[in-house]
N, C-alpha and C. Protein backbone atom coordinates (compact mmCIF):
# COMPACT_ATOMS: atom_id res chain seq x y z
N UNK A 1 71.57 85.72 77.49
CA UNK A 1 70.20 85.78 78.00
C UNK A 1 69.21 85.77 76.83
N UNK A 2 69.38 86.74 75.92
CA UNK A 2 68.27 86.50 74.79
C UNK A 2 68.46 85.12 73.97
N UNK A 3 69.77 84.70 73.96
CA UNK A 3 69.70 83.37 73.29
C UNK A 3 68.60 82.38 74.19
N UNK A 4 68.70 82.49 75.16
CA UNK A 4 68.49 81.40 75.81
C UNK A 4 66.70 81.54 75.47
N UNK A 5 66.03 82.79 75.41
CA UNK A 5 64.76 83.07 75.83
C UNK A 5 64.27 82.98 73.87
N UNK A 6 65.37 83.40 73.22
CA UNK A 6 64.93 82.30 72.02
C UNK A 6 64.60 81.04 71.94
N UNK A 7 65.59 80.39 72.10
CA UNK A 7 65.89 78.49 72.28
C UNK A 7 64.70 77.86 73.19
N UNK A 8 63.97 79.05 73.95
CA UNK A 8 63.07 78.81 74.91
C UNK A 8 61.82 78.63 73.89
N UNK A 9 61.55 80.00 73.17
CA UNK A 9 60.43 80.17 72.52
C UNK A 9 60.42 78.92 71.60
N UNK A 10 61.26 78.75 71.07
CA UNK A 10 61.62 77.90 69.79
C UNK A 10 61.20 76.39 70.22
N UNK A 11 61.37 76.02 71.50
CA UNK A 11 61.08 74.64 72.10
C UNK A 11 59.68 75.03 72.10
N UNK A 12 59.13 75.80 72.59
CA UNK A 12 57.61 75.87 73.19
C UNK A 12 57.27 76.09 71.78
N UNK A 13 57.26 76.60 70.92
CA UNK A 13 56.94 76.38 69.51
C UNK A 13 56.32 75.21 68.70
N UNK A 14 57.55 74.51 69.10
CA UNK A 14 57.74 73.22 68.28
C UNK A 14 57.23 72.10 69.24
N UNK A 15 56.80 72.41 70.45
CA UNK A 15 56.04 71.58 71.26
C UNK A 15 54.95 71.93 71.06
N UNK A 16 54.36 73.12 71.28
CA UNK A 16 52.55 73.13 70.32
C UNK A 16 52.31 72.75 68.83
N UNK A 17 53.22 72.87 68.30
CA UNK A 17 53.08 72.52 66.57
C UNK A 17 52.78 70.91 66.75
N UNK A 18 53.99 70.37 67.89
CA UNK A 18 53.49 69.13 67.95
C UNK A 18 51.81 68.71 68.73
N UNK A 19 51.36 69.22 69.74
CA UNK A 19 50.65 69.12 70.02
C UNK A 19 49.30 69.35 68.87
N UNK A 20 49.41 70.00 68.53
CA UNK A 20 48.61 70.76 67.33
C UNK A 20 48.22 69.25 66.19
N UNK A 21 49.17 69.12 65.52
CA UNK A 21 49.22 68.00 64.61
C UNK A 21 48.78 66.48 65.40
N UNK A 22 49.14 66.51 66.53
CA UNK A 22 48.37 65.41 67.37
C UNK A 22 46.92 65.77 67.32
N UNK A 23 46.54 66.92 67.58
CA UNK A 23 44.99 67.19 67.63
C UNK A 23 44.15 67.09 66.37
N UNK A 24 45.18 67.40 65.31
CA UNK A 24 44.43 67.29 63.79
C UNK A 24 44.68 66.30 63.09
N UNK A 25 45.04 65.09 63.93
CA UNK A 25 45.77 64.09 62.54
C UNK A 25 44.01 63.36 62.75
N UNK A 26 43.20 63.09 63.20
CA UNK A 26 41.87 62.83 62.86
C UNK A 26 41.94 61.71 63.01
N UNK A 27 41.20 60.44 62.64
CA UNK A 27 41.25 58.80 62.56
C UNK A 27 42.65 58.34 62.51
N UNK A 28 43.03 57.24 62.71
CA UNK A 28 43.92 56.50 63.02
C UNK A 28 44.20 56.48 60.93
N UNK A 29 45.71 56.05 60.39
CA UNK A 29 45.71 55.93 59.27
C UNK A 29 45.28 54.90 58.66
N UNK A 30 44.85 53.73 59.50
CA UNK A 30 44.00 52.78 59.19
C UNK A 30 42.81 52.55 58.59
N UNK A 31 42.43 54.17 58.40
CA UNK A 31 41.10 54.31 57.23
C UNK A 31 41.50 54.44 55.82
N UNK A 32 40.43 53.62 55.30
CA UNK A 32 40.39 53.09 54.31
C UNK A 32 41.12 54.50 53.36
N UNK A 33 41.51 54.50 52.19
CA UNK A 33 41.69 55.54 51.09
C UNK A 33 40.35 56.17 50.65
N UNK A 34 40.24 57.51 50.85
CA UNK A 34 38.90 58.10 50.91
C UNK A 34 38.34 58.14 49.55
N UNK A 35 37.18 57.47 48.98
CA UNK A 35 36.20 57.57 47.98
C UNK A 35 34.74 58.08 47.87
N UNK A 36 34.62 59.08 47.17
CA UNK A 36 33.60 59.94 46.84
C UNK A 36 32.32 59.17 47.23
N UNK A 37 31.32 59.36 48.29
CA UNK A 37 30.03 59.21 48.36
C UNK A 37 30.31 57.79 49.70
N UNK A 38 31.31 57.29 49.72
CA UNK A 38 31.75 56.09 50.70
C UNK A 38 31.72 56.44 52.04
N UNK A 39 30.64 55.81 52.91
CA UNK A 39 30.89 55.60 54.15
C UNK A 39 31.64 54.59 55.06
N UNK A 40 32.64 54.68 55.66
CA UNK A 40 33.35 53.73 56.22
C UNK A 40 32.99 53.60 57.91
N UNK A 41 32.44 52.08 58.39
CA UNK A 41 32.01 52.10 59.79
C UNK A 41 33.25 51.60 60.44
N UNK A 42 34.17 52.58 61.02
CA UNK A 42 35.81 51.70 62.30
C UNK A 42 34.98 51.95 63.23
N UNK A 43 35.88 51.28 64.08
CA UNK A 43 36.20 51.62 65.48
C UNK A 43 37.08 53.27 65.43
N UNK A 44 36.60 53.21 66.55
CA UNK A 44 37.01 54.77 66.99
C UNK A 44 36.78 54.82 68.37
N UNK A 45 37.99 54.76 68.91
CA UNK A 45 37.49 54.80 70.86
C UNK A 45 36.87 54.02 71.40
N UNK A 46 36.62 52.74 71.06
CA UNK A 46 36.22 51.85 71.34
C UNK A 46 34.40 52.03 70.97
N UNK A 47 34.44 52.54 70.13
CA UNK A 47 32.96 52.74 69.54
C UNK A 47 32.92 52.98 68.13
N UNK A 48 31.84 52.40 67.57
CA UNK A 48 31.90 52.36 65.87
C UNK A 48 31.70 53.83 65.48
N UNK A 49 32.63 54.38 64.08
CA UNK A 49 32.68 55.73 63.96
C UNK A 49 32.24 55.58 62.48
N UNK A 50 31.12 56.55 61.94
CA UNK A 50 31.41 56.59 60.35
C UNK A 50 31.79 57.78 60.00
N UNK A 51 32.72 57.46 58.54
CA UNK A 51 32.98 58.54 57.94
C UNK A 51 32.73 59.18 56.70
N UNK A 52 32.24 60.52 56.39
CA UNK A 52 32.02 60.66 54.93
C UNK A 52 33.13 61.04 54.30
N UNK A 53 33.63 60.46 52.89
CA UNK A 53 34.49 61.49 52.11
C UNK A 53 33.61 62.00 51.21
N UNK A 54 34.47 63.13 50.54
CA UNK A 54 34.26 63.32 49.38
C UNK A 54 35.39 64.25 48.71
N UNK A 55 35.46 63.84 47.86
CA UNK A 55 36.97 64.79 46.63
C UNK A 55 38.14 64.11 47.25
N UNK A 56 38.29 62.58 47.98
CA UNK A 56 39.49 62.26 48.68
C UNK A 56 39.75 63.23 49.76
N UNK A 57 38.90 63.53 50.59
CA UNK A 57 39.20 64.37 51.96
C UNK A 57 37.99 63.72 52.86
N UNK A 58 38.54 63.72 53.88
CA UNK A 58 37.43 63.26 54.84
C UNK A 58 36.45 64.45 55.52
N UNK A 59 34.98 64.47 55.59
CA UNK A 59 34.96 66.02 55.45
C UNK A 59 34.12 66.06 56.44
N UNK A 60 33.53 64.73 56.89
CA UNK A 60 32.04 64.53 58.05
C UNK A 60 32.64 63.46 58.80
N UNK A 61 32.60 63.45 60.31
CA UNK A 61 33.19 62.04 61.28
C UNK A 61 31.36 61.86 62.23
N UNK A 62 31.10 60.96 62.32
CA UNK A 62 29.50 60.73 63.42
C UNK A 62 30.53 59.09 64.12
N UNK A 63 29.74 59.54 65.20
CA UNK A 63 29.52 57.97 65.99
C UNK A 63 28.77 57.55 65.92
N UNK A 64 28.32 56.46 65.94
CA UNK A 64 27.04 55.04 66.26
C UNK A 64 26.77 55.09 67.25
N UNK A 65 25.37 55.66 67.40
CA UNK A 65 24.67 55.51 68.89
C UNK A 65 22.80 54.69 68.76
N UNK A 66 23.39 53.15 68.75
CA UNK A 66 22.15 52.72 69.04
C UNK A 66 21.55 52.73 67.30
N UNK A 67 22.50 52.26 66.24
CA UNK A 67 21.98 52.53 65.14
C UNK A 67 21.93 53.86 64.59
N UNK A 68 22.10 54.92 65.53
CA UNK A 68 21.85 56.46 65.10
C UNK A 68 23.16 57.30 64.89
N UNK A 69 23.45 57.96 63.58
CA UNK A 69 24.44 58.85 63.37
C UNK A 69 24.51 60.22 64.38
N UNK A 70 25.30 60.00 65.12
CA UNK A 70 25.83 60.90 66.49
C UNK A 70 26.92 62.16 66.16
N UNK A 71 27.03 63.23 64.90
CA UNK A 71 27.79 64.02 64.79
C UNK A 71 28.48 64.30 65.84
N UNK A 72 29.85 64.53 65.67
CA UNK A 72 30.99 64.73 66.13
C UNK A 72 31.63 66.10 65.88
N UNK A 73 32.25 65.72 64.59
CA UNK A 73 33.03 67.25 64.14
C UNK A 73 32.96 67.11 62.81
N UNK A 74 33.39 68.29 62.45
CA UNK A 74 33.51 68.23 60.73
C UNK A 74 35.34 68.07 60.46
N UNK A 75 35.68 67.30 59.79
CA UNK A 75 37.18 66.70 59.94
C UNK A 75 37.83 67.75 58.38
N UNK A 76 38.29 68.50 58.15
CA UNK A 76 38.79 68.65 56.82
C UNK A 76 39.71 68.18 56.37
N UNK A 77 40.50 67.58 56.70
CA UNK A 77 41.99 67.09 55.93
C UNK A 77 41.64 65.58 55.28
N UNK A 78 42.50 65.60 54.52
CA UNK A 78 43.19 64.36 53.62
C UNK A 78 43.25 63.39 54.18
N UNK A 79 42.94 61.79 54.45
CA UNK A 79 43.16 60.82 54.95
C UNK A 79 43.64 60.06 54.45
N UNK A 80 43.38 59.72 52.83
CA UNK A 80 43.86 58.57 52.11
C UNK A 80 44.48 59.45 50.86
């Protein structure tokens, strides 16, 4: 019985860790290698997304609305 309610926890674990890393992997890896002061305009959801780096981390994500920078989230991790 306790094995089992281990092997239990341990799945549900490793199914949010996965979920988790789905939620934080950020842009597709198709962005460019991140350079200091560089804005990059993708697609993103079927809508143009820019991004700021800086120090090689992606650190600001906005959408394009109508010409206008549309903040989103603040992204911290590593992209390139």
């Amino acid at each position: 019985m306790q094995l089992t309610t281990i092997a239990v926890f341990f799945s549900l674990a490793a199914f949010g860790a996965a979920q988790l890393s789905t939620v934080t992997t950020g842009p597709p890896q198709s962005v460019p290698a991140c350079v200091p002061g560089k804005y990059h305009c993708l697609p993103d959801h079927g809508k143009d997304a820019i991004y700021v780096c800086s120090n090689g981390k992606l650190v600001f994500a906005a959408s394009c609305d109508n010409g206008r920078c549309v903040v989103q989230n603040q992204v911290p991790h590593c992209i390139g």
